[in-house]
C-alpha atoms as a PDB file:
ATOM      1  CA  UNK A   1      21.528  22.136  -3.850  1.00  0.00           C
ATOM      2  CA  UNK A   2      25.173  21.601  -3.350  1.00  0.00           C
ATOM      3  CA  UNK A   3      27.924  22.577  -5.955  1.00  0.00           C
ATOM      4  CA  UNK A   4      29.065  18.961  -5.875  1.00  0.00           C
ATOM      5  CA  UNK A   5      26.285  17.648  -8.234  1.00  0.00           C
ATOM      6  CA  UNK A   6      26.676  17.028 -11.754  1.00  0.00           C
ATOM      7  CA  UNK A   7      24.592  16.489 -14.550  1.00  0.00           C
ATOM      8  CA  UNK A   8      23.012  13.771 -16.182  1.00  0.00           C
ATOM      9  CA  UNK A   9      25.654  11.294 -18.664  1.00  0.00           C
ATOM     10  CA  UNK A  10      24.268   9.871 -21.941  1.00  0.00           C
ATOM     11  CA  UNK A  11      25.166   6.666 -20.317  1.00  0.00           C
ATOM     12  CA  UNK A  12      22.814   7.897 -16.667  1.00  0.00           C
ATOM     13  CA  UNK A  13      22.925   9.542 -13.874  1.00  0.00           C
ATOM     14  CA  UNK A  14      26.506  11.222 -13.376  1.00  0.00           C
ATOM     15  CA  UNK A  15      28.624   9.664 -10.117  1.00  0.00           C
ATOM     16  CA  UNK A  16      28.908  11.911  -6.846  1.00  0.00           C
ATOM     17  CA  UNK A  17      32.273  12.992  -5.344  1.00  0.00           C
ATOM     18  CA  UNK A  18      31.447  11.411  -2.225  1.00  0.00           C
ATOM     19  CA  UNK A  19      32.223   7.114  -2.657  1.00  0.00           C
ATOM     20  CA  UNK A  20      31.978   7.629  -7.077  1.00  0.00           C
ATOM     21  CA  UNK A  21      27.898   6.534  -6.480  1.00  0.00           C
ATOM     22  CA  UNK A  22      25.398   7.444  -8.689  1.00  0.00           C
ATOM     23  CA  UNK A  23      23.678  10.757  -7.796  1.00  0.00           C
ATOM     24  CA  UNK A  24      19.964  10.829  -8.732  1.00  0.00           C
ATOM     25  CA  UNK A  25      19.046  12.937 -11.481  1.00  0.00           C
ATOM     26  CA  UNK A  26      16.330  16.383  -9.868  1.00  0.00           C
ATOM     27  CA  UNK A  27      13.024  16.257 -10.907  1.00  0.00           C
ATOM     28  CA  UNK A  28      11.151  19.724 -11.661  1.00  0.00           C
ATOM     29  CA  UNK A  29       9.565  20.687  -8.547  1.00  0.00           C
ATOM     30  CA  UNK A  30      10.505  17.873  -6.427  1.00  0.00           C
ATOM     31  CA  UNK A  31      14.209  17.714  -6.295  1.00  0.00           C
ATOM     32  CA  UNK A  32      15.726  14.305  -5.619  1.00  0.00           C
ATOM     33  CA  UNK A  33      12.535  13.648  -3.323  1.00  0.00           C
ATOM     34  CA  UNK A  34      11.266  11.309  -5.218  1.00  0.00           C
ATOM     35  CA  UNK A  35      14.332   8.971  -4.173  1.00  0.00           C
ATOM     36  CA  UNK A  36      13.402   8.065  -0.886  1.00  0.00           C
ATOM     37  CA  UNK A  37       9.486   9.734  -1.127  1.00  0.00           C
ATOM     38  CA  UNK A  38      11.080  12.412   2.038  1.00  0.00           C
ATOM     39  CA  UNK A  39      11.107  16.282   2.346  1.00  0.00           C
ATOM     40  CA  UNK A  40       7.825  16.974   1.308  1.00  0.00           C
ATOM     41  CA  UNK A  41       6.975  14.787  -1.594  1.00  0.00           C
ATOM     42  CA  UNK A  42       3.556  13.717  -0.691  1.00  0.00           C
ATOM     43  CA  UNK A  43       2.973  17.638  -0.554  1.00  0.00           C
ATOM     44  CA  UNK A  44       4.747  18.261  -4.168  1.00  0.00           C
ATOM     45  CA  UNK A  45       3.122  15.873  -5.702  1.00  0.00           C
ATOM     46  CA  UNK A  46      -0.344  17.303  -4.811  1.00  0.00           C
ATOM     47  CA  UNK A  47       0.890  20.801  -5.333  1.00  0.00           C
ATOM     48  CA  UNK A  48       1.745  19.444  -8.957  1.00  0.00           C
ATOM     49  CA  UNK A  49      -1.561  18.469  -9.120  1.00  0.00           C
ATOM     50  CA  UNK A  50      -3.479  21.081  -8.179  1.00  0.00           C
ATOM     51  CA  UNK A  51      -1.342  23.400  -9.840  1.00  0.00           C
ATOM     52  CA  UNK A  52      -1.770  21.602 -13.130  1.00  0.00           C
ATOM     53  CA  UNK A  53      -5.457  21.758 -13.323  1.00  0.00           C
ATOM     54  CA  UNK A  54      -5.628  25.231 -11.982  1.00  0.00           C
ATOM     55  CA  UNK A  55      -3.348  26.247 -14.883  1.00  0.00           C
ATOM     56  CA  UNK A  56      -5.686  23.852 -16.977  1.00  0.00           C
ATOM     57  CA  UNK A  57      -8.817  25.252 -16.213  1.00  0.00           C
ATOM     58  CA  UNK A  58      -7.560  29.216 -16.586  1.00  0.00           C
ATOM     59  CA  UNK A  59      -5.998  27.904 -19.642  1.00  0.00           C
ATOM     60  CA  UNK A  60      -9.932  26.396 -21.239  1.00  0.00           C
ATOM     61  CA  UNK A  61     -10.968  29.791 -19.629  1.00  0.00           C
ATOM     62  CA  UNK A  62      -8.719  31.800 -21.901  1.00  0.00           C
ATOM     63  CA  UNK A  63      -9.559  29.548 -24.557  1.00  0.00           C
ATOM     64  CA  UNK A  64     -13.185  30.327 -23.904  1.00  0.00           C
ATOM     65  CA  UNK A  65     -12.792  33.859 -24.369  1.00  0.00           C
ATOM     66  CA  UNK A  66     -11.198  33.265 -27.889  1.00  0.00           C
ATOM     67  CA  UNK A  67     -13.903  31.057 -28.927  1.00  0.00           C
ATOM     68  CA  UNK A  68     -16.209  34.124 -27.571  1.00  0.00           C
ATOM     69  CA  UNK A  69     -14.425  36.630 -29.720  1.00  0.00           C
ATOM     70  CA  UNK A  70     -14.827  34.560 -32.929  1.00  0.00           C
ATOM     71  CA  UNK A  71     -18.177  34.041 -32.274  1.00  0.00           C
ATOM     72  CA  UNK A  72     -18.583  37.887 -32.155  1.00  0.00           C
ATOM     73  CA  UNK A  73     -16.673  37.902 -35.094  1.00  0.00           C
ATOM     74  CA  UNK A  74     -18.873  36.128 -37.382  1.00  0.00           C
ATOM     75  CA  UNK A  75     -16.255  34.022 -38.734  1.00  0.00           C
ATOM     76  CA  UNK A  76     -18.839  31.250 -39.681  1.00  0.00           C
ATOM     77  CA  UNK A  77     -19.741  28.200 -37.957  1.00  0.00           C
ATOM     78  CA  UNK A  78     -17.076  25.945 -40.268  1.00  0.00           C
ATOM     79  CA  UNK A  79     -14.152  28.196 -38.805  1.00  0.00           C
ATOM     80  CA  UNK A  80     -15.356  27.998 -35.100  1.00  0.00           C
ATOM     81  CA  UNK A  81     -15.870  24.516 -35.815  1.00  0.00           C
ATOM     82  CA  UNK A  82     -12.243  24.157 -37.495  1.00  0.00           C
ATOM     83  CA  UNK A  83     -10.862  25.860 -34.497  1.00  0.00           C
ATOM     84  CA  UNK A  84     -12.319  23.932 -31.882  1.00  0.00           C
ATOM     85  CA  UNK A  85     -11.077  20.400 -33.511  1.00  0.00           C
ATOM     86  CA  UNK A  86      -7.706  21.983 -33.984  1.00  0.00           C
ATOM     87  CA  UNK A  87      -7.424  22.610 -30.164  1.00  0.00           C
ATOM     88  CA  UNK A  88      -8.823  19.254 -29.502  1.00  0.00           C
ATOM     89  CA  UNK A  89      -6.108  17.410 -32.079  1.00  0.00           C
ATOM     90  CA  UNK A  90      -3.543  19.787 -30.840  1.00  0.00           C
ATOM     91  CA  UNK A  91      -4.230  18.919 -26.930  1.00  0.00           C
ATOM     92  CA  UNK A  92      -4.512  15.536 -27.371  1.00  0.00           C
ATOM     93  CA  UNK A  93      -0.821  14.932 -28.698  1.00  0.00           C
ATOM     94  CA  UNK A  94       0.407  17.389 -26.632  1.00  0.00           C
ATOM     95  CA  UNK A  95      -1.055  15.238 -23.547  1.00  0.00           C
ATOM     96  CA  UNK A  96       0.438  11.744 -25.398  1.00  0.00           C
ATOM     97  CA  UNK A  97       3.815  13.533 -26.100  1.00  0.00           C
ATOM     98  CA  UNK A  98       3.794  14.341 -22.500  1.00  0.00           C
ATOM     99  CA  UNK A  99       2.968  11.564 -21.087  1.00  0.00           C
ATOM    100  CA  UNK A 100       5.136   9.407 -23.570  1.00  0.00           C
ATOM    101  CA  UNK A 101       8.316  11.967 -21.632  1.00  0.00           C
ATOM    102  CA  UNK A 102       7.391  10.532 -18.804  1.00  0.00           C
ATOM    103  CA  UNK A 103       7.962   7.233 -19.663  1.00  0.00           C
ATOM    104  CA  UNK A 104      11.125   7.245 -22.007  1.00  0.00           C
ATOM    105  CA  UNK A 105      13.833   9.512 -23.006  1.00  0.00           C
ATOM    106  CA  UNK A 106      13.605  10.777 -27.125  1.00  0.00           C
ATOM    107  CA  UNK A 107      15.761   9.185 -29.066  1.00  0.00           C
ATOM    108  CA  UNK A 108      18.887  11.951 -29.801  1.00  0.00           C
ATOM    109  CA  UNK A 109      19.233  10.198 -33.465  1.00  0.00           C
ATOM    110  CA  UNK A 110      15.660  10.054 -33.922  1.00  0.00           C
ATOM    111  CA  UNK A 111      15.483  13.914 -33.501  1.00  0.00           C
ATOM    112  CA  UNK A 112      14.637  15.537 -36.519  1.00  0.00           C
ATOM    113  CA  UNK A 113      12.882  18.890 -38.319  1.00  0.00           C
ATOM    114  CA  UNK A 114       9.397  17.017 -37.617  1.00  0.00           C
ATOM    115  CA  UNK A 115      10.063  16.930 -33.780  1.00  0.00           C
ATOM    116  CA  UNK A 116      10.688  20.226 -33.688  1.00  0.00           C
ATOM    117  CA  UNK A 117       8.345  21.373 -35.407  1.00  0.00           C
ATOM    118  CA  UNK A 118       5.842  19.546 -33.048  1.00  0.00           C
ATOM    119  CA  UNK A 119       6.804  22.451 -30.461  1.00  0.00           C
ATOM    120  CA  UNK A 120       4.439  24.519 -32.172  1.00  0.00           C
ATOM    121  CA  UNK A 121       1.024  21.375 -31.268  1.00  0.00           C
ATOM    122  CA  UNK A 122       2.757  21.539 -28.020  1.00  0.00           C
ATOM    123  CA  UNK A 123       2.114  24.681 -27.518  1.00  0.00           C
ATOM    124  CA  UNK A 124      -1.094  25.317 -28.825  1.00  0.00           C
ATOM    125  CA  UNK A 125      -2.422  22.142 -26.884  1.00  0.00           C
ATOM    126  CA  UNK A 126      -1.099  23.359 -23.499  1.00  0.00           C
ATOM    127  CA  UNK A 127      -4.210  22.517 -22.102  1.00  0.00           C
ATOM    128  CA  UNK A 128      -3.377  18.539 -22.770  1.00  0.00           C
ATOM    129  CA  UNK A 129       0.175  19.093 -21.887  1.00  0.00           C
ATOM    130  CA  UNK A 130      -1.094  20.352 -18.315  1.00  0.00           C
ATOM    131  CA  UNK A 131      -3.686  17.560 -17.821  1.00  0.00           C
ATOM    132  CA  UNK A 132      -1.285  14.833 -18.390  1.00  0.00           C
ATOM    133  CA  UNK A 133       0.902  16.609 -15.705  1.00  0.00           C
ATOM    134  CA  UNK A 134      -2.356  16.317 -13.630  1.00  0.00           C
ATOM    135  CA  UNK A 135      -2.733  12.671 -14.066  1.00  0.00           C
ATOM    136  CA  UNK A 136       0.602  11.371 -13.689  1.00  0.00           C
ATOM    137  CA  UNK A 137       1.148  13.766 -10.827  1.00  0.00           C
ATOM    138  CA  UNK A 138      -1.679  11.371  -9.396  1.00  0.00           C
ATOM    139  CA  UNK A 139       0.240   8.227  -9.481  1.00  0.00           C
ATOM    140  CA  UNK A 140       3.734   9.339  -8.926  1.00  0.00           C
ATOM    141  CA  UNK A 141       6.100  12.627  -9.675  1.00  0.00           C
ATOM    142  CA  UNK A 142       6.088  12.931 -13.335  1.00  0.00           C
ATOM    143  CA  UNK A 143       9.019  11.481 -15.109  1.00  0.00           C
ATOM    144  CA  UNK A 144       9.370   9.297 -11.702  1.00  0.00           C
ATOM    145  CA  UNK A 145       9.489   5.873 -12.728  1.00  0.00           C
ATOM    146  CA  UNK A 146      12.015   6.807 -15.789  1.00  0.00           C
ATOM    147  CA  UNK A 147      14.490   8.631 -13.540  1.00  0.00           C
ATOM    148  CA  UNK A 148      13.973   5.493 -11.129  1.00  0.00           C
ATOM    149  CA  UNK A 149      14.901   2.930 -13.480  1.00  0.00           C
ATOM    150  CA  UNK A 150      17.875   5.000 -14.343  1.00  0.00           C
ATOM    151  CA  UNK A 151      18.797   5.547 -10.921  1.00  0.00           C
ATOM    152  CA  UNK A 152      18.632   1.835  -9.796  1.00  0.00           C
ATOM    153  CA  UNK A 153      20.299   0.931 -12.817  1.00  0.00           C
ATOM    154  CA  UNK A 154      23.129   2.966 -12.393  1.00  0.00           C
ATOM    155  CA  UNK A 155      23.122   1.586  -8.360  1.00  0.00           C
ATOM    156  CA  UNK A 156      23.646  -1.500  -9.589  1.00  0.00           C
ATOM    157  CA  UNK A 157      26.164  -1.069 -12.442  1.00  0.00           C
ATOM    158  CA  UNK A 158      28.114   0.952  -9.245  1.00  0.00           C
ATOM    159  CA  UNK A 159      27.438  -2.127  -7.086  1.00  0.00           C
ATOM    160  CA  UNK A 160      29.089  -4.612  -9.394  1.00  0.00           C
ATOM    161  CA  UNK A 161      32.023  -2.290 -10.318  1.00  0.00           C
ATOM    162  CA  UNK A 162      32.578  -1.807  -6.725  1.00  0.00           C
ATOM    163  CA  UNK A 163      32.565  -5.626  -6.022  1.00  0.00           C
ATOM    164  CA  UNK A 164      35.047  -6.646  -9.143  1.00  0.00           C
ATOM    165  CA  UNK A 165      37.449  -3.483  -7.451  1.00  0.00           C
ATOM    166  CA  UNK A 166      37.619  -5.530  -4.135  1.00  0.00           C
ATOM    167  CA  UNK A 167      40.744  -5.975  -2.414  1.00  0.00           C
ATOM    168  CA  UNK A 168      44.205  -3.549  -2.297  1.00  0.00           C
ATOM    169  CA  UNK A 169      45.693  -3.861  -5.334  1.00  0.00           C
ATOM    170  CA  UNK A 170      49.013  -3.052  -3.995  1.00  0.00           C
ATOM    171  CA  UNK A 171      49.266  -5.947  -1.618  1.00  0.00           C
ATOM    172  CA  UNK A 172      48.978  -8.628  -4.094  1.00  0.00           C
ATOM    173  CA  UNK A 173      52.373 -10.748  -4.295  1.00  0.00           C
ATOM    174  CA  UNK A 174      53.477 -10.372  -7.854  1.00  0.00           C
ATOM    175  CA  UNK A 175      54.463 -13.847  -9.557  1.00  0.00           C
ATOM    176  CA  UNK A 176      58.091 -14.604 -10.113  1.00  0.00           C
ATOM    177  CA  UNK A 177      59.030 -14.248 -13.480  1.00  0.00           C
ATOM    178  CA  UNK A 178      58.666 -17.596 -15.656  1.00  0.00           C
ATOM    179  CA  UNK A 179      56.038 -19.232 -13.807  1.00  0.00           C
ATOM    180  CA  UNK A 180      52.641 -19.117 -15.478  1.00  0.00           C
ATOM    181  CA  UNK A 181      49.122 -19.123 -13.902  1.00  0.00           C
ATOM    182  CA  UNK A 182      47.047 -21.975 -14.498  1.00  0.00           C
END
């Protein structure tokens, strides 16, 4: 992409060089396609998906050999069994957290030790992390309809901005001195 862009404000997207417009905020693997659904995004978005539950399925694969070796282990049925509901608790909120950044932005002041330590279920739940890449990838380009209400947002705070700013400034007659506007 071009030098020119910047990144994203707390307030939104940041403004272009170009007229001071918003510029839409890139989306991992699609870019600013998602803006006007051009250069490919049909074929992104079922790249995503296909990619996702590839890297799902080797993921449960990998998993599968783990489960394997604690089986040949002997580690007990209670352990296996511990293991398997930790994967299951872990994927599950890794696939709401996901899908939750899809839909909002985390609150900067909400941020704490406890978010950050929910990494760690993030990363052991991969597998739910991938899948809800999978299904959103289905309906749109993850993270699309946040970065779209953004975007349109910021269009329009630029569109009434732009409308107040009409006119030359400089070829207004300035009022004699005295005389008050009513």
């Amino acid at each position: 992409m071009s030098d020119e862009r910047q990144t994203t404000s707390p307030d939104g997207p940041a403004h272009g060089p170009g007229d001071g417009g918003p510029v839409p905020e890139e989306i991992r693997f699609f870019g600013t396609t998602w803006v006007h659904h051009d250069g490919g995004y049909a074929l992104r978005r079922a790249g995503v998906a296909v990619g996702s539950l590839a890297l799902a399925a080797a993921g449960a694969l990998v998993l599968r050999f783990a489960f394997q070796g604690l089986d040949s282990a002997a580690v007990g049925p209670l352990v296996s069994i511990l293991v398997v509901v930790g994967f299951a608790v872990c994927s599950a909120l890794a696939f709401r957290r996901t899908w939750d950044g899809f839909v909002r932005r985390p609150d900067p002041a909400s941020e704490s030790a406890a978010d950050k330590s929910a990494q760690s279920l993030m990363l052991i739940g991969f597998i739910g992390s991938l899948l809800a890449y999978f299904c959103r990838s289905l309906i749109e380009a993850p993270g699309e309809k946040l970065h779209r209400t953004e975007y349109d947002a910021a269009c329009e705070r630029h569109a009434r901005r732009r409308e107040a700013r009409t006119g030359n400034p400089a070829a207004k007659k300035s009022r004699p001195k005295g005389k008050k506007r009513r």
